[in-house]
N, C-alpha and C. Protein backbone atom coordinates (compact mmCIF):
# COMPACT_ATOMS: atom_id res chain seq x y z
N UNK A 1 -17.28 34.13 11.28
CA UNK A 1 -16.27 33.15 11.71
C UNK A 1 -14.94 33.45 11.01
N UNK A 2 -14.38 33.38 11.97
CA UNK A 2 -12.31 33.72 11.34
C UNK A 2 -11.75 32.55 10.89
N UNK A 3 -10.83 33.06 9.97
CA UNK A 3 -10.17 31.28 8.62
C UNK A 3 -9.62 30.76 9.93
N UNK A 4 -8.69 30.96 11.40
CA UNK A 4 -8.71 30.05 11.96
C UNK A 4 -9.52 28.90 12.78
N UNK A 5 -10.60 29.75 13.58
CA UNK A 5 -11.97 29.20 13.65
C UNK A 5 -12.48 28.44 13.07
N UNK A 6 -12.42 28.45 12.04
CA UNK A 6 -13.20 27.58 10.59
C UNK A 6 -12.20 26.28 10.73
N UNK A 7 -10.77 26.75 10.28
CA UNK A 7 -9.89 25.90 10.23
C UNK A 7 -9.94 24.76 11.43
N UNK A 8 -9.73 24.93 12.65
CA UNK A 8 -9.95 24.52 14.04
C UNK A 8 -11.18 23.81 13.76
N UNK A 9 -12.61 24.09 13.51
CA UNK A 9 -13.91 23.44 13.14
C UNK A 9 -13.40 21.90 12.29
N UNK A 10 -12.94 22.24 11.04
CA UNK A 10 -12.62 21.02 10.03
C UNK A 10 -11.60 20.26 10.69
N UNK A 11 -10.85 20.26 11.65
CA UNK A 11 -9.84 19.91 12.09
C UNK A 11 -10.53 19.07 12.56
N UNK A 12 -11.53 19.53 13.84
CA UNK A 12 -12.05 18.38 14.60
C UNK A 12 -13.30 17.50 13.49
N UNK A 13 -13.76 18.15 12.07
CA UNK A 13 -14.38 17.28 11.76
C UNK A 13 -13.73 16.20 10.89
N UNK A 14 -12.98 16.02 10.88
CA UNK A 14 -11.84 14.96 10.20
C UNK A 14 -12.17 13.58 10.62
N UNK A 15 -11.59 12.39 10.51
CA UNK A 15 -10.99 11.33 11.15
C UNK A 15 -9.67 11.77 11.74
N UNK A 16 -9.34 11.07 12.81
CA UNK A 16 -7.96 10.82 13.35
C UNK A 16 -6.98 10.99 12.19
N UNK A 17 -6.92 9.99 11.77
CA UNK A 17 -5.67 9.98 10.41
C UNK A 17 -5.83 11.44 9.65
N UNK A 18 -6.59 11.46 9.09
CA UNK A 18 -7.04 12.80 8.45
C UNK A 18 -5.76 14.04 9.11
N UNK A 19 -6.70 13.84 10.90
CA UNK A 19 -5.52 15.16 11.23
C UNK A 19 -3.91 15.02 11.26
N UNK A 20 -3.59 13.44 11.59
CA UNK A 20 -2.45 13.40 11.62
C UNK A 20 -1.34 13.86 10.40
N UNK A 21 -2.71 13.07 9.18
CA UNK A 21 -1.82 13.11 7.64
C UNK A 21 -1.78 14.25 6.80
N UNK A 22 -3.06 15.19 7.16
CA UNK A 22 -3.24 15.93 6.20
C UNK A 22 -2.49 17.98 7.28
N UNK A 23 -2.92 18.97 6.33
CA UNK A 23 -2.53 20.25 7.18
C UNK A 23 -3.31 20.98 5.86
N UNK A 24 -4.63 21.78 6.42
CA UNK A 24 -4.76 22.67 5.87
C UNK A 24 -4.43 24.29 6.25
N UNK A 25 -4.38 24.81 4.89
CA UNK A 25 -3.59 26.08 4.61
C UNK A 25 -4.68 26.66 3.73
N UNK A 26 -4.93 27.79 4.36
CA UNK A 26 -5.36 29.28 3.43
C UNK A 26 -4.64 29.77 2.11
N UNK A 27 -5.16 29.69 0.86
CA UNK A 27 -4.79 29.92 -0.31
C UNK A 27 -5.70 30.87 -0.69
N UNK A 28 -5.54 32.03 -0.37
CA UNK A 28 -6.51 32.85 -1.35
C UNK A 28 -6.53 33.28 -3.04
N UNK A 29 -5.25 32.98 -3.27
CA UNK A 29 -4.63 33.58 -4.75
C UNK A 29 -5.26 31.90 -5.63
N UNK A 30 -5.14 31.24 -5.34
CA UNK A 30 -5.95 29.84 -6.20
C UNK A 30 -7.28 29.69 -6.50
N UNK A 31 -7.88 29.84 -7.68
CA UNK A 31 -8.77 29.99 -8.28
C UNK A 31 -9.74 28.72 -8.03
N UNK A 32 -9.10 27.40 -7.26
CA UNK A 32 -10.36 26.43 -6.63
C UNK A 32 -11.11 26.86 -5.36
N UNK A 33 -11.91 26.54 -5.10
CA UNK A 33 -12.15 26.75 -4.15
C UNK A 33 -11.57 25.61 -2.80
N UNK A 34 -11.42 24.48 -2.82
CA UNK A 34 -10.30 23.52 -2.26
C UNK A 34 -9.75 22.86 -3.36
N UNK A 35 -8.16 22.34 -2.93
CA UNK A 35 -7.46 21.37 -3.36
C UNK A 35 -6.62 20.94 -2.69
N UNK A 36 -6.31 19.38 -2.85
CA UNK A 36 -5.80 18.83 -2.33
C UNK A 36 -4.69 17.68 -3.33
N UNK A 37 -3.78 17.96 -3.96
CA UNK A 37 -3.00 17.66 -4.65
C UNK A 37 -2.34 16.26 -4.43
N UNK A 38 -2.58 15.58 -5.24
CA UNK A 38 -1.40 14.05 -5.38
C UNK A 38 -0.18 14.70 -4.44
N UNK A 39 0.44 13.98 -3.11
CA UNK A 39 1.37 14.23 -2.37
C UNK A 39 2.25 13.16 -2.48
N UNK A 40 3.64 13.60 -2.63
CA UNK A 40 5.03 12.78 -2.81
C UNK A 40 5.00 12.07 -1.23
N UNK A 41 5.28 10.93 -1.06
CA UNK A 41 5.44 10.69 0.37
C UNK A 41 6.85 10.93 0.81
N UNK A 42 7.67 12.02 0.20
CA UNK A 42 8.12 12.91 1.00
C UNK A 42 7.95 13.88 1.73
N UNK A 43 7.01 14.18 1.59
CA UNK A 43 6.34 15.24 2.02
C UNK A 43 6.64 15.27 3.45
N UNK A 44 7.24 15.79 4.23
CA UNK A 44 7.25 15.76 5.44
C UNK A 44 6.27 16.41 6.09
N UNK A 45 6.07 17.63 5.63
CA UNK A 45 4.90 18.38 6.37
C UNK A 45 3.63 18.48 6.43
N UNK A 46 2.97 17.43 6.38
CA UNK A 46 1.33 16.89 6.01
C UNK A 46 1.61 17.20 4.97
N UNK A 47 0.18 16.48 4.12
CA UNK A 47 -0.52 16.18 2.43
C UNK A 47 -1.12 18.07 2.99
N UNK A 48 -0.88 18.52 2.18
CA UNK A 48 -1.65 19.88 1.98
C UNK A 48 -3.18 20.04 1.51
N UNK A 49 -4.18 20.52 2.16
CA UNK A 49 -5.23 20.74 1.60
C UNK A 49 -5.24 22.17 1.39
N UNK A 50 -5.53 22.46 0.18
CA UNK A 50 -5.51 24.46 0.03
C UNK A 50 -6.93 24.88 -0.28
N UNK A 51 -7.10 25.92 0.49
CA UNK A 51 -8.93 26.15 0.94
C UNK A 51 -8.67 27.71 0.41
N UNK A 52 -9.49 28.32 -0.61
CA UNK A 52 -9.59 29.73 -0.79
C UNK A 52 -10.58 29.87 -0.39
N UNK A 53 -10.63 30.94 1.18
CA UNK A 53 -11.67 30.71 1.92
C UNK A 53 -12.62 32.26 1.40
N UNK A 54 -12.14 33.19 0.30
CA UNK A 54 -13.21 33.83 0.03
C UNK A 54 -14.42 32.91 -0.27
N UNK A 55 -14.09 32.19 -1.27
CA UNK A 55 -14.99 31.56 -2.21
C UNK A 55 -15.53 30.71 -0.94
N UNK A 56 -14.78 29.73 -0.02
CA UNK A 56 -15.64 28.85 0.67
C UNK A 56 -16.57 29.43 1.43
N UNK A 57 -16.74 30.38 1.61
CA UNK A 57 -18.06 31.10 2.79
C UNK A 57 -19.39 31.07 1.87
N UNK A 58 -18.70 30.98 0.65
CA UNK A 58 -19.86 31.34 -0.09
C UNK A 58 -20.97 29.86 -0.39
N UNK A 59 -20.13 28.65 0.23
CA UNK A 59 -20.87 27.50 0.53
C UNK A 59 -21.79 27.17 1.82
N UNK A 60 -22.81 26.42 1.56
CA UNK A 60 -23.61 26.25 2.88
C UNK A 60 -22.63 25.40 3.57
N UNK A 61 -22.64 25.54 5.21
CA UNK A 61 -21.96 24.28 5.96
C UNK A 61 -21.76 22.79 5.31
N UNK A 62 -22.57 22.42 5.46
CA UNK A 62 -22.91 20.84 5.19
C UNK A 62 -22.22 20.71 3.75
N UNK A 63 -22.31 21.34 2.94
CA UNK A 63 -21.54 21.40 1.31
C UNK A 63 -20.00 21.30 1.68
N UNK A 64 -19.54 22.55 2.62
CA UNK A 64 -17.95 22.65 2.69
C UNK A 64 -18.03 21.65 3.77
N UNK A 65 -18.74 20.99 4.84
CA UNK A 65 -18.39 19.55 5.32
C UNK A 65 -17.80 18.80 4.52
N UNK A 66 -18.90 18.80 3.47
CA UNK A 66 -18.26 17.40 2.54
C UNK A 66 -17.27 17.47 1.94
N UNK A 67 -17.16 18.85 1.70
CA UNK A 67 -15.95 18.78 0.56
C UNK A 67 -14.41 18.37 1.19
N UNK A 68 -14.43 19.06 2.55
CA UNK A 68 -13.41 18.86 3.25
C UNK A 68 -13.12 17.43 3.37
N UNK A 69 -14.08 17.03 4.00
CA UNK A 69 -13.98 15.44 4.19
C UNK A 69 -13.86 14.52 2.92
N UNK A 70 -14.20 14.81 1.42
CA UNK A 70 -13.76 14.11 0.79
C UNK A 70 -11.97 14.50 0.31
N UNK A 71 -11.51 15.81 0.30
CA UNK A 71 -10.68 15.81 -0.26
C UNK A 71 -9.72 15.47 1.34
N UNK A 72 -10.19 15.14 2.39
CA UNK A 72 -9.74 14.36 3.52
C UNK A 72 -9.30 12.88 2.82
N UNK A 73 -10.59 12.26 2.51
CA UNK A 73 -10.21 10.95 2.14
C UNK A 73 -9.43 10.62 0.89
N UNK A 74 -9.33 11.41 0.09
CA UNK A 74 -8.63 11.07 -0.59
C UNK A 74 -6.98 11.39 -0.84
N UNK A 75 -6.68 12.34 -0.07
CA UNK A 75 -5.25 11.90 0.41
C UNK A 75 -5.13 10.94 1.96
N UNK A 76 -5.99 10.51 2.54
CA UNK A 76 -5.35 9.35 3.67
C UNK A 76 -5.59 7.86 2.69
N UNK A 77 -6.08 8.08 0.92
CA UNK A 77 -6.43 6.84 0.80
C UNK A 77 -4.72 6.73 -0.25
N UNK A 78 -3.74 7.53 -0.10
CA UNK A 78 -2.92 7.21 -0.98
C UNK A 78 -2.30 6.28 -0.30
N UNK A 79 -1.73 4.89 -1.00
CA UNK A 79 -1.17 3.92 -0.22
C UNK A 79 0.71 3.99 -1.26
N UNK A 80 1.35 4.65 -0.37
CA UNK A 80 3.27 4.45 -0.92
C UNK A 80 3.61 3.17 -0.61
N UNK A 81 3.33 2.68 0.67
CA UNK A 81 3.82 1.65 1.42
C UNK A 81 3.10 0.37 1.43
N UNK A 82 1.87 0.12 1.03
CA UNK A 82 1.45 -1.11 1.03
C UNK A 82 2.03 -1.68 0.23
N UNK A 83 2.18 -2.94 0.74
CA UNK A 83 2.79 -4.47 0.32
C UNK A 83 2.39 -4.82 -0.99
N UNK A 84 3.21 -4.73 -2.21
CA UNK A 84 2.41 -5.39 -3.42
C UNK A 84 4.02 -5.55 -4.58
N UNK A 85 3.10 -6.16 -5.56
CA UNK A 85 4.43 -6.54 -6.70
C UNK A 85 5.55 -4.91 -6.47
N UNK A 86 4.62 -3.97 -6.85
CA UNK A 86 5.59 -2.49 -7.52
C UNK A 86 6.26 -2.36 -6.69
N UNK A 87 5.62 -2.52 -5.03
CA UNK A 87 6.92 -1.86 -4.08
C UNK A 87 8.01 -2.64 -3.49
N UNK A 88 7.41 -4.01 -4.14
CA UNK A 88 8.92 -4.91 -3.77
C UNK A 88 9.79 -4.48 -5.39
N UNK A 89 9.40 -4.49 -6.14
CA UNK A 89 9.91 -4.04 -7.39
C UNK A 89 11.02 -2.69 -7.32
N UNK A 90 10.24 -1.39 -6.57
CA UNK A 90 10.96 -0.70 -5.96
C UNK A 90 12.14 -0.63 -5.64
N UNK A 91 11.75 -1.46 -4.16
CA UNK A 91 12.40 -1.68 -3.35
C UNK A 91 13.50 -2.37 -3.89
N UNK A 92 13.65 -3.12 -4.61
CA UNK A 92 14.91 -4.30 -5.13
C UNK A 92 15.46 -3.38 -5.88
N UNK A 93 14.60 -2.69 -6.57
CA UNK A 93 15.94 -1.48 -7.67
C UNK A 93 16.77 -0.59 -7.20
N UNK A 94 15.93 -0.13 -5.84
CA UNK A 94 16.91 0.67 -5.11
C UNK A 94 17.96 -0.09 -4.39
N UNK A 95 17.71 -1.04 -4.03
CA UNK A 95 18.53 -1.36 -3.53
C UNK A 95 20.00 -1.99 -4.63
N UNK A 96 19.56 -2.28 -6.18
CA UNK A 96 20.73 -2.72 -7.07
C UNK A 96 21.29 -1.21 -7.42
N UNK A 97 20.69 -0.34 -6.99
CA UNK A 97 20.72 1.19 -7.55
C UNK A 97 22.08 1.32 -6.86
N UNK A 98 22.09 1.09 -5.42
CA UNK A 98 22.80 1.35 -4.55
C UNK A 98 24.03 0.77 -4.62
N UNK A 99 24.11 -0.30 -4.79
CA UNK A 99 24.83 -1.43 -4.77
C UNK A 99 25.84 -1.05 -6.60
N UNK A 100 25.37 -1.10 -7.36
CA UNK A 100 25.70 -0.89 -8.42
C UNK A 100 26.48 0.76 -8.57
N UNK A 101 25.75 1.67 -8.16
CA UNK A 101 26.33 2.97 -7.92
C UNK A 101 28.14 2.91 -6.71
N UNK A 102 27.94 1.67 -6.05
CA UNK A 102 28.62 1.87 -5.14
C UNK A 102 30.21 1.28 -5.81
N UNK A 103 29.60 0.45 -6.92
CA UNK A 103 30.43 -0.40 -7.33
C UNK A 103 30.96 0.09 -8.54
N UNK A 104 30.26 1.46 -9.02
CA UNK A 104 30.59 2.26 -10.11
C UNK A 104 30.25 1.41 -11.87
N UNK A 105 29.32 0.31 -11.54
CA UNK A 105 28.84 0.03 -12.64
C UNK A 105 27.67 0.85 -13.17
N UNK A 106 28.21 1.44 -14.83
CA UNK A 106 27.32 2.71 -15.33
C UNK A 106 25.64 1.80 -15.58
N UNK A 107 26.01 0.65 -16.60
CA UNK A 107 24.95 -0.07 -16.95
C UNK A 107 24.01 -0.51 -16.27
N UNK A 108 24.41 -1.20 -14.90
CA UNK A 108 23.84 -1.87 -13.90
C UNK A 108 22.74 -0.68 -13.10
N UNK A 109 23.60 0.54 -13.55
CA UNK A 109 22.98 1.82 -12.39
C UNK A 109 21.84 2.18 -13.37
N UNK A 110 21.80 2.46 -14.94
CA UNK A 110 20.85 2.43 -15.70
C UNK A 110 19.57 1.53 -15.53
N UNK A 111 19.98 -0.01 -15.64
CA UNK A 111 18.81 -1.10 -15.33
C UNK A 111 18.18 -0.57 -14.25
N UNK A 112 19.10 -0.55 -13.01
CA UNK A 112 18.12 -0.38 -11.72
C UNK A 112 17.42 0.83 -11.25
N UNK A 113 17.83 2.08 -11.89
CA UNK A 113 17.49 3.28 -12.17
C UNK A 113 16.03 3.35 -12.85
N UNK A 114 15.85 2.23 -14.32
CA UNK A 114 15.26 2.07 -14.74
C UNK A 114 13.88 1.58 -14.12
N UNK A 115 14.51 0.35 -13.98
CA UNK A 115 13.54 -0.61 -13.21
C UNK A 115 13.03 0.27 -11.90
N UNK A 116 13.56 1.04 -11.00
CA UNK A 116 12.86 1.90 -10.32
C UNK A 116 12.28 2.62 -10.67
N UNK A 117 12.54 3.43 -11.96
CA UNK A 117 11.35 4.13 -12.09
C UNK A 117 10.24 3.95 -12.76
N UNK A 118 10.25 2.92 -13.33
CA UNK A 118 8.85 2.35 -13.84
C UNK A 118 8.30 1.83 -12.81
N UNK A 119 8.41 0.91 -11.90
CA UNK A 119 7.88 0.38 -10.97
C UNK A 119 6.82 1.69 -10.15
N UNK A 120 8.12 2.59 -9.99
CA UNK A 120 7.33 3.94 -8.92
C UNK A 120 6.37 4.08 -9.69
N UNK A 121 6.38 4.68 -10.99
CA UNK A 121 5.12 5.36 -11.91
C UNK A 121 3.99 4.23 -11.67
N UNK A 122 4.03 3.43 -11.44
CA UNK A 122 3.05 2.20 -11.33
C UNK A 122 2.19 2.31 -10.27
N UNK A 123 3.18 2.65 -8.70
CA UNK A 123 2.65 2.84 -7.70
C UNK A 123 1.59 3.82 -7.65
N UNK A 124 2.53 5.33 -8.85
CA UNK A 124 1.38 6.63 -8.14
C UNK A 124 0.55 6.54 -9.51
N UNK A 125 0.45 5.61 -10.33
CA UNK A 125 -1.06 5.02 -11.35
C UNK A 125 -1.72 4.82 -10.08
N UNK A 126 -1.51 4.31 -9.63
CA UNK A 126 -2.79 2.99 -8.58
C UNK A 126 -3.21 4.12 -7.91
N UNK A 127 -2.70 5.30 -7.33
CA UNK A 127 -3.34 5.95 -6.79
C UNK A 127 -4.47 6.86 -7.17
N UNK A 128 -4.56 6.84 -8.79
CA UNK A 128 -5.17 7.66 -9.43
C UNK A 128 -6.21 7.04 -10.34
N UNK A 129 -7.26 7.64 -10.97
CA UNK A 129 -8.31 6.73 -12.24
C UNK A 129 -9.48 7.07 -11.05
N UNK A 130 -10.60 6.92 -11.92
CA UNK A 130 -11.74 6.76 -11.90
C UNK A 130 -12.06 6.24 -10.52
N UNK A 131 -12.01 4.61 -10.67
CA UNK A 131 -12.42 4.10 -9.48
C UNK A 131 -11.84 5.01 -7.90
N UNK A 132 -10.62 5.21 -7.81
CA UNK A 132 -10.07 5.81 -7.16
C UNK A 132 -10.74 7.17 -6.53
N UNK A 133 -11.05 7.99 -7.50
CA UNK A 133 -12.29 8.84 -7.34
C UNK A 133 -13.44 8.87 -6.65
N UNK A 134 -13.89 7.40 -7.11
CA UNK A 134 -15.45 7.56 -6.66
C UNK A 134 -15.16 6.49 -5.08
N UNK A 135 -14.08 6.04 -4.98
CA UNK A 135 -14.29 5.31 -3.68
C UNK A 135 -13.62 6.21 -2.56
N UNK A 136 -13.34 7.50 -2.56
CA UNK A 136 -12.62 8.87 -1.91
C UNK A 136 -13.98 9.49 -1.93
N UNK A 137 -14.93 9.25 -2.67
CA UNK A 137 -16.12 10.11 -2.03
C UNK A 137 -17.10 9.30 -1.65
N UNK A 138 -17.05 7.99 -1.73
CA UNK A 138 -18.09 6.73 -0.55
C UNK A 138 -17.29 6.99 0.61
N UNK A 139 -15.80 6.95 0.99
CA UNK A 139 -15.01 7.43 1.90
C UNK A 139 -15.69 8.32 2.89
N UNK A 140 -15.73 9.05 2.20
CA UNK A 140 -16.30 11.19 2.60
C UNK A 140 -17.45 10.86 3.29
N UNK A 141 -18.19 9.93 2.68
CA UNK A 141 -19.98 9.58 2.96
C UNK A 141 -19.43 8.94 4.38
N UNK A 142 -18.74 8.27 4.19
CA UNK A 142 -19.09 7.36 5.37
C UNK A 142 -18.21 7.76 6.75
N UNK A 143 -17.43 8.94 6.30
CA UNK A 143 -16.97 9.85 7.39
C UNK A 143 -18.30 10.85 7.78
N UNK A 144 -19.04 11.22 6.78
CA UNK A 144 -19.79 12.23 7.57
C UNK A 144 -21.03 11.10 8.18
N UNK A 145 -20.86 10.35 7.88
CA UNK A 145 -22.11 9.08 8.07
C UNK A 145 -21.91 9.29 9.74
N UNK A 146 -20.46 9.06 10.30
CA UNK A 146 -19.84 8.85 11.87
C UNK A 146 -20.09 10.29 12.04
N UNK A 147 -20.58 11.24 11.48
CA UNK A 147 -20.30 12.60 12.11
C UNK A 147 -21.89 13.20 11.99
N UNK A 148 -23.01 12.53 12.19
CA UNK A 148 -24.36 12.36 12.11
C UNK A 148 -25.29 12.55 10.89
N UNK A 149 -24.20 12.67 9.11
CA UNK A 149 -24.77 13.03 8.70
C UNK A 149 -25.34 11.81 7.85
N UNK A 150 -26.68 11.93 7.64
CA UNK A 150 -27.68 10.35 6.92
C UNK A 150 -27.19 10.87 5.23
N UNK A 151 -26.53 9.02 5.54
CA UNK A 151 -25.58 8.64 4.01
C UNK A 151 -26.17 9.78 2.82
N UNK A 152 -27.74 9.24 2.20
CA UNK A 152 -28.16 9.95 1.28
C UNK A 152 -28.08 11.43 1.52
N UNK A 153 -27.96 12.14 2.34
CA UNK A 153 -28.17 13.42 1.95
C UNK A 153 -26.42 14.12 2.37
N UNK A 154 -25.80 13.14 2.78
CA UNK A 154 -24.54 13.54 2.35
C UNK A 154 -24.27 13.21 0.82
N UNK A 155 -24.82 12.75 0.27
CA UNK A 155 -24.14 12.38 -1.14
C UNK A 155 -24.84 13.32 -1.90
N UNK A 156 -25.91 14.28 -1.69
CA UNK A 156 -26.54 15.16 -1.99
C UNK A 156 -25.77 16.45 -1.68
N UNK A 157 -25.14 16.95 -0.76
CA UNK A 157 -24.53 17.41 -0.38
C UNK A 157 -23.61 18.00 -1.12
N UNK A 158 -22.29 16.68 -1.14
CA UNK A 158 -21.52 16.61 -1.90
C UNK A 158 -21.61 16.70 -3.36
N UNK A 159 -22.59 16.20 -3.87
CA UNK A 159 -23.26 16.53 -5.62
C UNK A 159 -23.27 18.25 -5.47
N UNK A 160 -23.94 18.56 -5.03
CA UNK A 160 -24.54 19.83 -4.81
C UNK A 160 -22.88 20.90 -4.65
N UNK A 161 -22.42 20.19 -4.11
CA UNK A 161 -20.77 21.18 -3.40
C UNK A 161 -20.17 21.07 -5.12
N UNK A 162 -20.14 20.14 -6.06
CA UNK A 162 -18.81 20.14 -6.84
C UNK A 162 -19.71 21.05 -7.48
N UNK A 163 -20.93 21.14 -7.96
CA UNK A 163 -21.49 22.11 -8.85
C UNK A 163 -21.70 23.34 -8.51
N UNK A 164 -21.64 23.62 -7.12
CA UNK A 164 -21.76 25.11 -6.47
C UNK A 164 -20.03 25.60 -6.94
N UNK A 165 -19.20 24.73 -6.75
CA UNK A 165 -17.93 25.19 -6.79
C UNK A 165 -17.59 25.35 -7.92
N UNK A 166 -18.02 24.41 -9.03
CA UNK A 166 -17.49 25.02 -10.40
C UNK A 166 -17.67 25.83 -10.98
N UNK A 167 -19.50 26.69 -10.01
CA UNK A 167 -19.47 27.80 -10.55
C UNK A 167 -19.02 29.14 -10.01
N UNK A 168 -18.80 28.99 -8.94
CA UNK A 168 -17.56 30.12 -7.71
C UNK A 168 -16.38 30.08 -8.45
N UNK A 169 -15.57 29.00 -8.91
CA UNK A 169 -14.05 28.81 -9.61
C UNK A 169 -14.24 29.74 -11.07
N UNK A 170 -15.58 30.07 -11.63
CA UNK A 170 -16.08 30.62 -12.96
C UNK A 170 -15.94 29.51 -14.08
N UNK A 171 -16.13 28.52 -13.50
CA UNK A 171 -16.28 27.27 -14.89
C UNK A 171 -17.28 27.18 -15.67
N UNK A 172 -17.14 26.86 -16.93
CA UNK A 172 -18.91 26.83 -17.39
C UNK A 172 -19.47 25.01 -17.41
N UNK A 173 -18.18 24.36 -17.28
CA UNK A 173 -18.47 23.10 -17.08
C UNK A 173 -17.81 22.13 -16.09
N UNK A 174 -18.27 21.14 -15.88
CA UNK A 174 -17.90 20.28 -14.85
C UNK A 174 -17.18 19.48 -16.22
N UNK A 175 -15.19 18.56 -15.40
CA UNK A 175 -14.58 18.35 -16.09
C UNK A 175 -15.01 16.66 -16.30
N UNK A 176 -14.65 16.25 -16.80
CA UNK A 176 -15.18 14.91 -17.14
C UNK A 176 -15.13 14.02 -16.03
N UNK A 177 -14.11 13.61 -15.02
CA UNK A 177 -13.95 13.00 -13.97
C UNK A 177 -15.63 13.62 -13.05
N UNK A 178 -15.37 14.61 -12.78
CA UNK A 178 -16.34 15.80 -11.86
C UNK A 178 -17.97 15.06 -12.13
N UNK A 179 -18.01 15.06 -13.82
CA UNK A 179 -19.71 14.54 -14.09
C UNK A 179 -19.72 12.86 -13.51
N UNK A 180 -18.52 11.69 -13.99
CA UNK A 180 -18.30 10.51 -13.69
C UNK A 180 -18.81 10.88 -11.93
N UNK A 181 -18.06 11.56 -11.41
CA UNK A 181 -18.51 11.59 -9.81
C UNK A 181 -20.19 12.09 -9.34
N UNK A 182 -20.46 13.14 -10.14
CA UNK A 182 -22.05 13.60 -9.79
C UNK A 182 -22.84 12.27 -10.49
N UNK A 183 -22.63 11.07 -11.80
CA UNK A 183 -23.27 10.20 -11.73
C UNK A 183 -23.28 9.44 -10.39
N UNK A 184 -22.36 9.18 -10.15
CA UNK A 184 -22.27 8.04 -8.54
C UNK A 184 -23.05 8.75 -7.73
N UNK A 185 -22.63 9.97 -7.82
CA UNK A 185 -22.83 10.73 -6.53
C UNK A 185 -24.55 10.59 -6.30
N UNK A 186 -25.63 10.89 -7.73
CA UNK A 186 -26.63 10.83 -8.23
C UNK A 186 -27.81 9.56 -7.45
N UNK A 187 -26.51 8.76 -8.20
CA UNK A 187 -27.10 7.05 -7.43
C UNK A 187 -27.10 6.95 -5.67
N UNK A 188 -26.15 7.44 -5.51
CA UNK A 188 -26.04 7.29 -4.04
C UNK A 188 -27.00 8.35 -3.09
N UNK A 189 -27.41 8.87 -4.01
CA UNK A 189 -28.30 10.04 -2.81
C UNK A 189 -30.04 9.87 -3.45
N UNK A 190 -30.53 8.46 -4.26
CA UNK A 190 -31.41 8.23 -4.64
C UNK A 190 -32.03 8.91 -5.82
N UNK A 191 -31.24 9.66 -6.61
CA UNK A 191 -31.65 10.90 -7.22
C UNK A 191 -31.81 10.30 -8.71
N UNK A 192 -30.96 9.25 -9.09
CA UNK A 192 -30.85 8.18 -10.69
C UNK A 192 -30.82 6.87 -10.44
N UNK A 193 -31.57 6.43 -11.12
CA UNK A 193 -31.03 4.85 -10.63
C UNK A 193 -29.84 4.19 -11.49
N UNK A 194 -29.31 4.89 -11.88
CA UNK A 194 -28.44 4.82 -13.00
C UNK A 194 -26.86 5.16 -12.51
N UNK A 195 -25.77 4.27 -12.04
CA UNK A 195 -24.88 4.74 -11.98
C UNK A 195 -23.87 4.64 -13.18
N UNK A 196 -22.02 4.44 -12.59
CA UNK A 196 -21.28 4.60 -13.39
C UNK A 196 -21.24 2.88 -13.95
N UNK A 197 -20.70 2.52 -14.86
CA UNK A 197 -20.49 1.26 -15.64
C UNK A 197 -19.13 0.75 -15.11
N UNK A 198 -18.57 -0.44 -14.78
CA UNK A 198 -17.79 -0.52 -14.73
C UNK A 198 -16.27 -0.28 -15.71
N UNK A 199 -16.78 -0.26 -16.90
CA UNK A 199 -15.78 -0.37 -18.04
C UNK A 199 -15.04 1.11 -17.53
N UNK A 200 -16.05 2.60 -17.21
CA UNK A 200 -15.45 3.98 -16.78
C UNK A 200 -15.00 3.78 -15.49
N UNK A 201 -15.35 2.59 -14.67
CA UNK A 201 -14.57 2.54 -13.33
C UNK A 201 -13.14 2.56 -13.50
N UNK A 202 -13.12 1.48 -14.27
CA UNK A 202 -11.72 1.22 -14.72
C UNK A 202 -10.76 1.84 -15.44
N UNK A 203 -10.90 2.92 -16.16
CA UNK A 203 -10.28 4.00 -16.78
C UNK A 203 -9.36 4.82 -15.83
N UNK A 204 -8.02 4.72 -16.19
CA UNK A 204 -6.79 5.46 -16.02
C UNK A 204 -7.33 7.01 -15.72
């Protein structure tokens, strides 16, 4: 099978949003085997997913299913625009930003400068941590769930994909987030009865 072929395949196994939001690209020179990077919602040209497709052949189907589809869900789960304290917070600084810049006050342009950019850093926190993690790969599950695959052995799957990959990338270990995810992942495919605690849900 040819990287466009393949490519064309994941395309249609997406969600809708998926294809609209995301664009994958062939990276052979990157030492992951996928990534899919925190995206600025400037981004005009889709959230990038980067696939080094030597290494991905070297996965069974159903493994690079999942992987696709989680690092699917977790850029359609970044929210810039939902309604909350930070982005009216934002929103009001830019707008004194403006107003103050226009009016050539230095101080005023500092505060609101300020106040915007703490607010933003707030926004792209929320997008990130632990919990964030593990609910981008219940996501994944429940995309391949619509795409015939039975919940538990997608979460098997996916366990199975981050540890095949860390050792294709030449890692000798899975990074701390990576094990937090193969616990969930563990629970969810019947394999521990033991998942994550909430106190590590909650971790930045």
């Amino acid at each position: 099978m040819s990287v466009e072929s393949e490519i064309r395949r994941l395309l249609e196994l997406m969600p809708a949003s998926g294809r609209m939001l995301t664009k994958i690209i062939s990276k052979p020179q990157q030492s992951k085997v996928i990534d899919a990077p925190f995206s600025p919602p400037w981004n005009r040209n889709g959230r990038p997913i980067y696939i080094n497709f030597d290494l991905w052949w070297q996965l069974p189907k159903k493994q690079r299913d999942l992987l696709l589809l989680r690092a699917t869900a977790s850029l359609i789960r970044i929210k810039w625009l939902k309604p909350n304290l930070y982005q009216g917070i934002t929103a009001v600084g830019l707008v004194g930003l403006t107003v103050q810049t226009a009016q050539g006050d230095i101080l005023g342009m500092i505060v609101s400068g300020g106040l915007t950019a703490i607010s933003t850093y707030q926004i792209w926190r929320s997008n990130l941590g632990v919990q964030r993690e593990l609910d981008a790969d219940e996501e994944a599950i429940k995309i391949a769930f619509r795409r015939g695959y039975n919940p538990v052995e997608a979460s098997k799957n996916l366990l199975d994909a981050i540890e095949v990959s860390s050792q294709l990338e030449g890692r000798f270990s899975l990074s701390f987030m990576e094990l937090i995810r193969c616990q969930h992942l563990k629970k969810l495919a019947n394999i521990s009865p033991i998942g994550v605690p909430d106190i590590v849900k909650t971790r930045e």
